[in-house]
Protein backbone atom coordinates (compact mmCIF):
# COMPACT_ATOMS: atom_id res chain seq x y z
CA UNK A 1 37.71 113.91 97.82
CA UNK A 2 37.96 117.45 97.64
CA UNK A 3 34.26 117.76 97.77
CA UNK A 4 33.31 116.15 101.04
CA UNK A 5 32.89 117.25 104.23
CA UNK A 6 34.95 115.74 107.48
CA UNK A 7 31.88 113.78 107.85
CA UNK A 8 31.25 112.76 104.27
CA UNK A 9 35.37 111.40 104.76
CA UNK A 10 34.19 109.43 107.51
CA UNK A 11 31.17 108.06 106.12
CA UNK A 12 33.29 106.74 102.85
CA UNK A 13 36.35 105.48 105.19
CA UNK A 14 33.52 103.67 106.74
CA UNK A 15 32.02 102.12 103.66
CA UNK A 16 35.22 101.12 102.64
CA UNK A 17 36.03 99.26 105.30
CA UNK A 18 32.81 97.70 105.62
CA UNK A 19 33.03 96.24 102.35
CA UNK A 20 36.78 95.48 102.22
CA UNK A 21 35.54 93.24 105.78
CA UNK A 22 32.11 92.19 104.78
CA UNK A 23 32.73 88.30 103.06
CA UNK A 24 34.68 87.27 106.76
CA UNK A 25 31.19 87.90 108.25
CA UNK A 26 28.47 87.90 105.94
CA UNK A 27 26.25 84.53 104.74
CA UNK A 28 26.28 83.80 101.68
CA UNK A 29 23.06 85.05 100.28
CA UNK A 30 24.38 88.63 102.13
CA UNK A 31 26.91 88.24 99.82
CA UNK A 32 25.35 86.91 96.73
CA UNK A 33 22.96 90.29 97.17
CA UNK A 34 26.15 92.75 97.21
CA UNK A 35 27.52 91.15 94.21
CA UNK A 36 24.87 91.92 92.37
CA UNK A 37 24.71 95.58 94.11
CA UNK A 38 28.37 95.90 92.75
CA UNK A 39 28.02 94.41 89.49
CA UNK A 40 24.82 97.08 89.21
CA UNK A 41 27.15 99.97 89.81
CA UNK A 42 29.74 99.09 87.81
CA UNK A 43 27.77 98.82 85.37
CA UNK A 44 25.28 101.80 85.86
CA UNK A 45 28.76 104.05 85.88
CA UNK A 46 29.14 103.29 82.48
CA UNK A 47 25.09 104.26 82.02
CA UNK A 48 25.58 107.85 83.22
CA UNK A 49 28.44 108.13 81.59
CA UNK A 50 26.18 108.83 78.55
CA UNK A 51 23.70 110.41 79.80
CA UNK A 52 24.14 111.88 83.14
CA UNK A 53 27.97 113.80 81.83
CA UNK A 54 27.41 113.87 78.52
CA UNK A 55 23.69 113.75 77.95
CA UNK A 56 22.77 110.84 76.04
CA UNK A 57 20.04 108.44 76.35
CA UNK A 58 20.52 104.79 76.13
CA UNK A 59 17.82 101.93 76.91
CA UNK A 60 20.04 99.41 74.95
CA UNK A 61 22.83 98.90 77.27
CA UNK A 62 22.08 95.33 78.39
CA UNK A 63 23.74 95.10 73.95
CA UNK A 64 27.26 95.76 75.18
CA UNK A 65 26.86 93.89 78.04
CA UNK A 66 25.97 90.80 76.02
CA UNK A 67 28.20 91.00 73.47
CA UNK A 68 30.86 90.97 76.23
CA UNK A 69 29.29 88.17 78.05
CA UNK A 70 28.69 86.21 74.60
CA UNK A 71 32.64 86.79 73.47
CA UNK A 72 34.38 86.16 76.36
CA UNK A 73 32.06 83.14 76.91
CA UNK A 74 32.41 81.38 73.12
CA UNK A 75 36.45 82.07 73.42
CA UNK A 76 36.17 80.40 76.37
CA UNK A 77 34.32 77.31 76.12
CA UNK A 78 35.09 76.71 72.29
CA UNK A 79 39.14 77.53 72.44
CA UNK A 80 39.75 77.29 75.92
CA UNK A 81 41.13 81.23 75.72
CA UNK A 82 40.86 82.29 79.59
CA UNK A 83 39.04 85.79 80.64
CA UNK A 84 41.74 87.58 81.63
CA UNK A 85 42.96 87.15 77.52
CA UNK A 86 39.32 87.58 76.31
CA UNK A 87 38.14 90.87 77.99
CA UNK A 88 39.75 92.50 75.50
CA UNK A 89 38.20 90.98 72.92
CA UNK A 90 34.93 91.23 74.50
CA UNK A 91 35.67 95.01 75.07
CA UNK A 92 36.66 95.87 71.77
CA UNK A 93 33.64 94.36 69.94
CA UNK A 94 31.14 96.33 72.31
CA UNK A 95 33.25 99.15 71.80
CA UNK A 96 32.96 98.75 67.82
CA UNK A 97 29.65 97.97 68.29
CA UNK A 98 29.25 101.64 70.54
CA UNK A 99 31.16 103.49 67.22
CA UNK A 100 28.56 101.92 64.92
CA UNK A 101 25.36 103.13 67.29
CA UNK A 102 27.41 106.42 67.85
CA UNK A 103 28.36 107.26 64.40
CA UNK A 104 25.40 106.68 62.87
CA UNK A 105 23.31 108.78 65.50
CA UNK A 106 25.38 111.39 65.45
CA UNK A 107 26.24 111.82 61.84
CA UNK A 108 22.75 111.41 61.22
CA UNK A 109 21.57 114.07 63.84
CA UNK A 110 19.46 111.53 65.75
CA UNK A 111 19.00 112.72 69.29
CA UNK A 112 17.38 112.85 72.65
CA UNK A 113 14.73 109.65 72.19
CA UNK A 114 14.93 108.86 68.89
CA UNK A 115 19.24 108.00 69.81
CA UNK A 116 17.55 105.99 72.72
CA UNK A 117 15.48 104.10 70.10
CA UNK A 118 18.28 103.36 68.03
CA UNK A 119 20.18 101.68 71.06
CA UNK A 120 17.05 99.16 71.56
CA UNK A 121 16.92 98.67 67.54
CA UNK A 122 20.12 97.37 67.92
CA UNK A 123 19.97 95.36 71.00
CA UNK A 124 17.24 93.58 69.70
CA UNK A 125 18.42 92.81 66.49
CA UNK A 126 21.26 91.58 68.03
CA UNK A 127 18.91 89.20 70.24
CA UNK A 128 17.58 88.03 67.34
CA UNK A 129 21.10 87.29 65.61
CA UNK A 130 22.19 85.09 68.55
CA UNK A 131 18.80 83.08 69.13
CA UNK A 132 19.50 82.02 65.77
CA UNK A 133 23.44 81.45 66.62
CA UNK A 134 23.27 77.51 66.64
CA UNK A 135 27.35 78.07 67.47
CA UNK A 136 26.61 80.11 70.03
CA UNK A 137 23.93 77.59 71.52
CA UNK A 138 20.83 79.56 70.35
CA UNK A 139 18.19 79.92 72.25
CA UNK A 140 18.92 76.49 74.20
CA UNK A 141 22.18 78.51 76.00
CA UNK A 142 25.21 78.49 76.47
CA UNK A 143 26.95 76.72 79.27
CA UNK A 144 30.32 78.04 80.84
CA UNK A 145 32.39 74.69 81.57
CA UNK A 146 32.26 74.64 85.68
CA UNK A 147 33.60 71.93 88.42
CA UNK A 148 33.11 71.63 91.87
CA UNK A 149 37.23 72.17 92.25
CA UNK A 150 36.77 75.27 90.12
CA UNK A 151 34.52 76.55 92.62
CA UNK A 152 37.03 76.33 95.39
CA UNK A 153 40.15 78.65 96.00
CA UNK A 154 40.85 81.75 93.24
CA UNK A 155 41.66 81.37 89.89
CA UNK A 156 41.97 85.20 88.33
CA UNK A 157 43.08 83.86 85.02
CA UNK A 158 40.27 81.48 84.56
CA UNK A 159 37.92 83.66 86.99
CA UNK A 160 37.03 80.50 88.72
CA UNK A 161 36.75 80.44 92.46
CA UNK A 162 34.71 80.57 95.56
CA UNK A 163 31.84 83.59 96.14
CA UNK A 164 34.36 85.45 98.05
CA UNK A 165 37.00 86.08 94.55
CA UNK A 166 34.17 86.91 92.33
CA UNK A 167 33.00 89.72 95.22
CA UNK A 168 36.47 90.69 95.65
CA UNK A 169 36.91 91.14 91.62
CA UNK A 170 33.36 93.34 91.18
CA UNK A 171 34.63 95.35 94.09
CA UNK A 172 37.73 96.39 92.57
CA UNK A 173 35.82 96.73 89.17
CA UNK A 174 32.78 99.07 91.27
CA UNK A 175 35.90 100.80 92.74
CA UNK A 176 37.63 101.46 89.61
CA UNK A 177 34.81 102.77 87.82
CA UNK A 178 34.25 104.77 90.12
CA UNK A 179 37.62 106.11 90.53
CA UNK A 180 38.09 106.64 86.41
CA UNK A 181 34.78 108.22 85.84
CA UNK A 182 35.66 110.75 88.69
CA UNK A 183 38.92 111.46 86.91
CA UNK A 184 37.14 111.61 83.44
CA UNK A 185 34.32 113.94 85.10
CA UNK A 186 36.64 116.27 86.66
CA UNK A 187 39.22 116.63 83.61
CA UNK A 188 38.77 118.49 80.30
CA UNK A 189 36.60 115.47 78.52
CA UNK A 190 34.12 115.82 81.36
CA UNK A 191 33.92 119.63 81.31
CA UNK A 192 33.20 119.23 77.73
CA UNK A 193 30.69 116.53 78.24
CA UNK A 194 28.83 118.61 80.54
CA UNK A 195 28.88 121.63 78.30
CA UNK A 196 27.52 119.34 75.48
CA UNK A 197 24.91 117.78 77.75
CA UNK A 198 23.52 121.54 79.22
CA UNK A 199 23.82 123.36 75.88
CA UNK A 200 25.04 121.57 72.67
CA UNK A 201 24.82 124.83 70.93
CA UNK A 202 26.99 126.94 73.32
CA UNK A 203 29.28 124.80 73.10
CA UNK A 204 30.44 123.97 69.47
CA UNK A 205 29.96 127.88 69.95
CA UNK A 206 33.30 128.07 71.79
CA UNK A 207 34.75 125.49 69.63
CA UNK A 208 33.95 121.91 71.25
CA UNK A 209 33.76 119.30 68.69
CA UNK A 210 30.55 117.67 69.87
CA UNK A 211 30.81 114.91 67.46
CA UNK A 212 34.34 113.70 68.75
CA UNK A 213 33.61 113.77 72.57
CA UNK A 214 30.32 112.26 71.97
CA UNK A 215 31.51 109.34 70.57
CA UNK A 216 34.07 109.06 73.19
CA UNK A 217 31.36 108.98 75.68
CA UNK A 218 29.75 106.41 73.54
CA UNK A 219 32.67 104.22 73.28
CA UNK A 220 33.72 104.16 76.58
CA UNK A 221 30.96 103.75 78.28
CA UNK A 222 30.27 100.48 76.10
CA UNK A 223 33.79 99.14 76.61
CA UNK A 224 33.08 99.29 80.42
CA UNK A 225 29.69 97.67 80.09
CA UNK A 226 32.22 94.74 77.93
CA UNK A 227 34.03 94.37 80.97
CA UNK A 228 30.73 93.93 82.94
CA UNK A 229 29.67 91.35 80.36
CA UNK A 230 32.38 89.57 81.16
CA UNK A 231 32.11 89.22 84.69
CA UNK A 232 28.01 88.67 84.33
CA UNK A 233 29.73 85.55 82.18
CA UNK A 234 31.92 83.89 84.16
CA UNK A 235 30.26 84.40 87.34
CA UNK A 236 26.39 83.05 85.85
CA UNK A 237 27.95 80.46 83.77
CA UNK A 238 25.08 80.76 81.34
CA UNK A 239 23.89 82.59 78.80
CA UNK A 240 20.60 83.22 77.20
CA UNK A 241 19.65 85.89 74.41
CA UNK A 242 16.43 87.05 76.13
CA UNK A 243 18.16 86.91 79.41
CA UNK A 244 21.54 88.61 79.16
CA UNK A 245 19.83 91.35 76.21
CA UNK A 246 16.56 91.69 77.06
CA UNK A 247 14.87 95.24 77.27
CA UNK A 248 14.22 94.61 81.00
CA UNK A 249 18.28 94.08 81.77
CA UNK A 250 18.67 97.36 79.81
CA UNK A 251 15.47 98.42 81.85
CA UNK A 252 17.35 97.40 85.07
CA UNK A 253 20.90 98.77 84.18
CA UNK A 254 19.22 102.72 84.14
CA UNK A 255 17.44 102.13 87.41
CA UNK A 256 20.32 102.84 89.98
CA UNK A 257 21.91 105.58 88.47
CA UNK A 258 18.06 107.26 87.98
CA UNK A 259 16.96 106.61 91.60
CA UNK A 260 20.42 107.27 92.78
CA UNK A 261 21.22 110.23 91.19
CA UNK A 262 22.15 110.94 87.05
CA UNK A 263 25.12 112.63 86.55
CA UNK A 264 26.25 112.10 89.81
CA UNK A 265 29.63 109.55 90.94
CA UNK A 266 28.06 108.24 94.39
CA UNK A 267 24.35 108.12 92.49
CA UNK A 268 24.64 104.59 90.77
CA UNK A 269 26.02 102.94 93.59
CA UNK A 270 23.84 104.47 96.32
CA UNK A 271 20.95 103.35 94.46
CA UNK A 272 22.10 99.89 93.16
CA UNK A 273 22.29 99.39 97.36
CA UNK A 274 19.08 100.96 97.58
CA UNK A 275 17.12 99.08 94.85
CA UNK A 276 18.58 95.49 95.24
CA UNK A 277 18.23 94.86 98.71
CA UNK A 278 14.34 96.25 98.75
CA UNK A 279 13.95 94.34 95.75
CA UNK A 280 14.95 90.63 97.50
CA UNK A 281 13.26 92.01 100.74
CA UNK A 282 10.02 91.71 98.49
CA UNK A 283 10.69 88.77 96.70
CA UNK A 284 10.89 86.80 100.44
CA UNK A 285 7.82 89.01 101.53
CA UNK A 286 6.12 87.53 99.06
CA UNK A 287 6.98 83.93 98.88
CA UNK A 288 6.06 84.24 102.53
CA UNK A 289 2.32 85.12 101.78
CA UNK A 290 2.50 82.42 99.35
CA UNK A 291 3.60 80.11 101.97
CA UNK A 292 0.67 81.10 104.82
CA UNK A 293 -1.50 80.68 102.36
CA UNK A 294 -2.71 84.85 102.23
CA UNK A 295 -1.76 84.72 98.02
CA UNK A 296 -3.03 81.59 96.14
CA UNK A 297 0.85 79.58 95.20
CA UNK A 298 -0.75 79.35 91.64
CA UNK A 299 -0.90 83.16 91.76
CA UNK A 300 2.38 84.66 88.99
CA UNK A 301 4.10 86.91 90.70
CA UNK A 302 7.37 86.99 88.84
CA UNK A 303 6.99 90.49 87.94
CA UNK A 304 6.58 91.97 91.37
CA UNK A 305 10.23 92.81 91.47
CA UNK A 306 9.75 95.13 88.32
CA UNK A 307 6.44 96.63 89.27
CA UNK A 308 8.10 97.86 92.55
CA UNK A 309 11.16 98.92 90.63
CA UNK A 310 8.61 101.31 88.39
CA UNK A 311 7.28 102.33 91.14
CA UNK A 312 10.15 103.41 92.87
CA UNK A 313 11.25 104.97 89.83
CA UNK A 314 8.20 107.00 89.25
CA UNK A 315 8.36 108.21 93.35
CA UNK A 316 11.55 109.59 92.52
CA UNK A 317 11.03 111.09 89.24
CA UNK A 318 7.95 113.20 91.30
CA UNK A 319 9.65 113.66 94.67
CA UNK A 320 13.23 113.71 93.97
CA UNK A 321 14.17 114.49 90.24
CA UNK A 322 17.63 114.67 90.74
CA UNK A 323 17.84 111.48 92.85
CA UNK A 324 18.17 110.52 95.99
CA UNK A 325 22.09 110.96 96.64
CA UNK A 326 21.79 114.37 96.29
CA UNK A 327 19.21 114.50 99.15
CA UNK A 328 20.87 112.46 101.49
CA UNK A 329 23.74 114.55 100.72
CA UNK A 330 21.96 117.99 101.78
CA UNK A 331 20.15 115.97 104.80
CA UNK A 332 23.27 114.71 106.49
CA UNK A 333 25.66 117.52 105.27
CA UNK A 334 28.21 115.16 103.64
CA UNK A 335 29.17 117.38 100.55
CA UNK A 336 30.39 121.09 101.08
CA UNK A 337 28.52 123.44 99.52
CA UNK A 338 29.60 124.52 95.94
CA UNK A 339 31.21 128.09 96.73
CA UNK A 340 33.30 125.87 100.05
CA UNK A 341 34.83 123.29 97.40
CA UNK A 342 38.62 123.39 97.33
C-alpha cells in the first residue's frame, strides 16, 4: 500500500493477523459479532462503490442482496443445486436487475435523490412480489435445509459447516472486496468514476462516456451485493421478504461506509467494526436495565439499536463529514500525505 505510512504497514500487518488468529481464541458470540462486521463490509464496499467513486445514491441495496439470497436459496432447497453453482445465478439476476435500475435512471436523466428513490421503488416492489411468492414460501419463509452434521466440519460446496468456515469464507470475501475495489479505484474506471462523481459535466467534456461507466458502477456493485446475498443465505438459513429487503437492511448497508468514511477503501470496514460492536454493547446494556428492574420488561425497545445508529450517523454527518477513517488517519499519522505518495 503505496499510501501508508511505516506505521499505517504495521497497523494493517497487525489487523491481519489478528483476524487470520481470532476464531482459535475468540467465544463464539466474539465471533458471531465479526461475522456480521465482515459480512457489513463486504457488503458496504459494494455501497460506495456507487456512491462514494462514482457518485450515486442508493437506499435500495438490501434488493440485490435479496435477490441473491432468494436465488441461491430456491436453487438450493427446491433442486438441490449447491452455492458454489448458484452464486452465479444469484449474481447475474442482481446484476440484470442493477442494468434495469441503471438504464432506466440514466437514460431517463434521473439523478442525485430522485435515482435513490428509484432504488427503494424497486426494492419494494420486489418485497411485495415475493410475499406473494407462495413458491418461494411467501411471507411464512423460507427454510434452508440444515442438520446438526452439516453444522460440523467445512463443506465449501454446500457452505455448510461450523462458525469458524462461514468466518473464514466472509473474511476472504471482506478481503477480496477490498482488494478489487482498490484495484478498480486506482485504475482508469475509477479515475473516471471520480471525475463523473466531482463534475459530470467536465467530464463527458474530455470525452468520458458517463452513461457506460455509470452503469458499470451500477452493475458491479449489485453483483457483489449477489454474492453477499448469498452468504446472508446460507449462513441465516432463512429468509423473509421484510427481513432480507426491508428499507432498514438497505438503511443498515449505507451506515458503515457513511460513518466510516464514503469514497474511501478502509471507510466501510472501519465503521462496520465501529457500528456493530457499539450496537450489541447496547443491546446487553439494555436487557441489563430490563433485568434490575430500572426499564419496565414490558417496555419495546427493539428499535434502540436503530435510534443509536441515527444518532451516530447524524454526529458524524455534523462533526466529521467525511467520516471517521479519515480522522483517525490524520490523528495517528497512518496515511502519507498526498504530495509524499509514491
Amino acid at each position: 500500500m503505496n499510501d501508508l505510512t511505516v506505521s499505517g504497514r504495521f497497523a494493517l500487518v497487525v489487523l491481519v493477523a489478528v483476524l487470520l488468529a481470532l476464531p482459535q481464541f475468540a467465544s463464539g458470540y466474539v465471533l458471531s459479532v465479526t461475522i456480521i462486521c465482515l459480512y457489513l463490509s463486504f457488503v458496504g464496499q459494494a455501497w460506495n462503490m456507487m456512491l462514494g467513486f462514482a457518485g450515486l445514491l442508493s437506499i435500495g441495496h438490501a434488493l440485490f442482496v435479496g435477490l441473491g439470497a432468494y436465488t441461491s436459496g430456491y436453487l438450493f432447497t427446491k433442486h438441490g443445486v449447491p452455492p458454489v453453482i448458484g452464486v452465479v445465478a444469484a449474481v447475474a439476476i442482481a446484476m440484470i436487475m442493477g442494468s434495469i435500475i441503471g438504464y432506466l435512471g440514466f437514460r431517463f436523466a434521473i439523478g442525485g435523490v430522485y435515482f435513490a428513490l428509484l432504488t427503494i421503488a424497486f426494492s419494494e416492489f420486489v418485497r411485495i412480489l415475493l410475499d406473494h411468492a407462495k413458491f418461494l414460501g411467501g411471507t411464512e419463509g423460507l427454510f434452508l435445509p440444515v442438520t446438526q452434521e452439516s453444522r460440523r466440519g467445512v463443506d465449501l460446496v454446500n457452505l455448510r459447516g461450523a462458525p469458524q468456515m462461514y468466518y473464514y469464507v466472509i473474511l476472504a470475501l471482506a478481503g477480496g472486496a477490498f482488494l478489487a475495489c482498490r484495484a478498480l479505484l486506482h485504475g482508469r474506471i475509477g479515475y473516471y468514476w471520480r471525475a463523473i462523481r466531482d463534475n459530470p459535466e467536465a467530464a463527458e467534456a474530455v470525452g468520458v462516456h458517463i452513461f457506460r461507466f455509470r452503469m458499470y458502477a451500477v452493475v458491479l456493485s449489485s453483483g457483489m451485493a449477489g454474492i453477499a446475498g448469498v452468504f446472508y443465505a446460507f449462513y441465516y438459513n432463512n429468509l423473509f421478504p421484510e427481513q432480507v429487503l426491508g428499507i432498514e437492511r438497505s438503511i443498515e448497508i449505507t451506515l458503515a461506509p457513511i460513518v466510516g468514511g464514503v469514497g474511501t477503501l478502509f471507510g466501510p470496514i472501519f465503521g462496520a467494526f465501529i457500528l456493530t460492536p457499539l450496537g450489541e454493547f447496547l443491546t446487553y446494556a439494555v436487557d441489563g436495565l430490563k433485568e434490575s428492574g430500572i426499564i419496565a420488561k414490558n417496555v419495546k425497545t427493539d428499535g434502540v439499536k436503530l435510534m443509536f445508529w441515527g444518532l451516530a450517523v447524524a454526529l458524524i454527518v455534523l462533526l466529521q463529514p467525511k467520516g471517521l477513517w479519515p480522522w483517525v488517519c490524520k490523528l495517528l499519522g497512518l496515511v502519507k500525505p498526498p504530495g509524499e505518495r509514491g
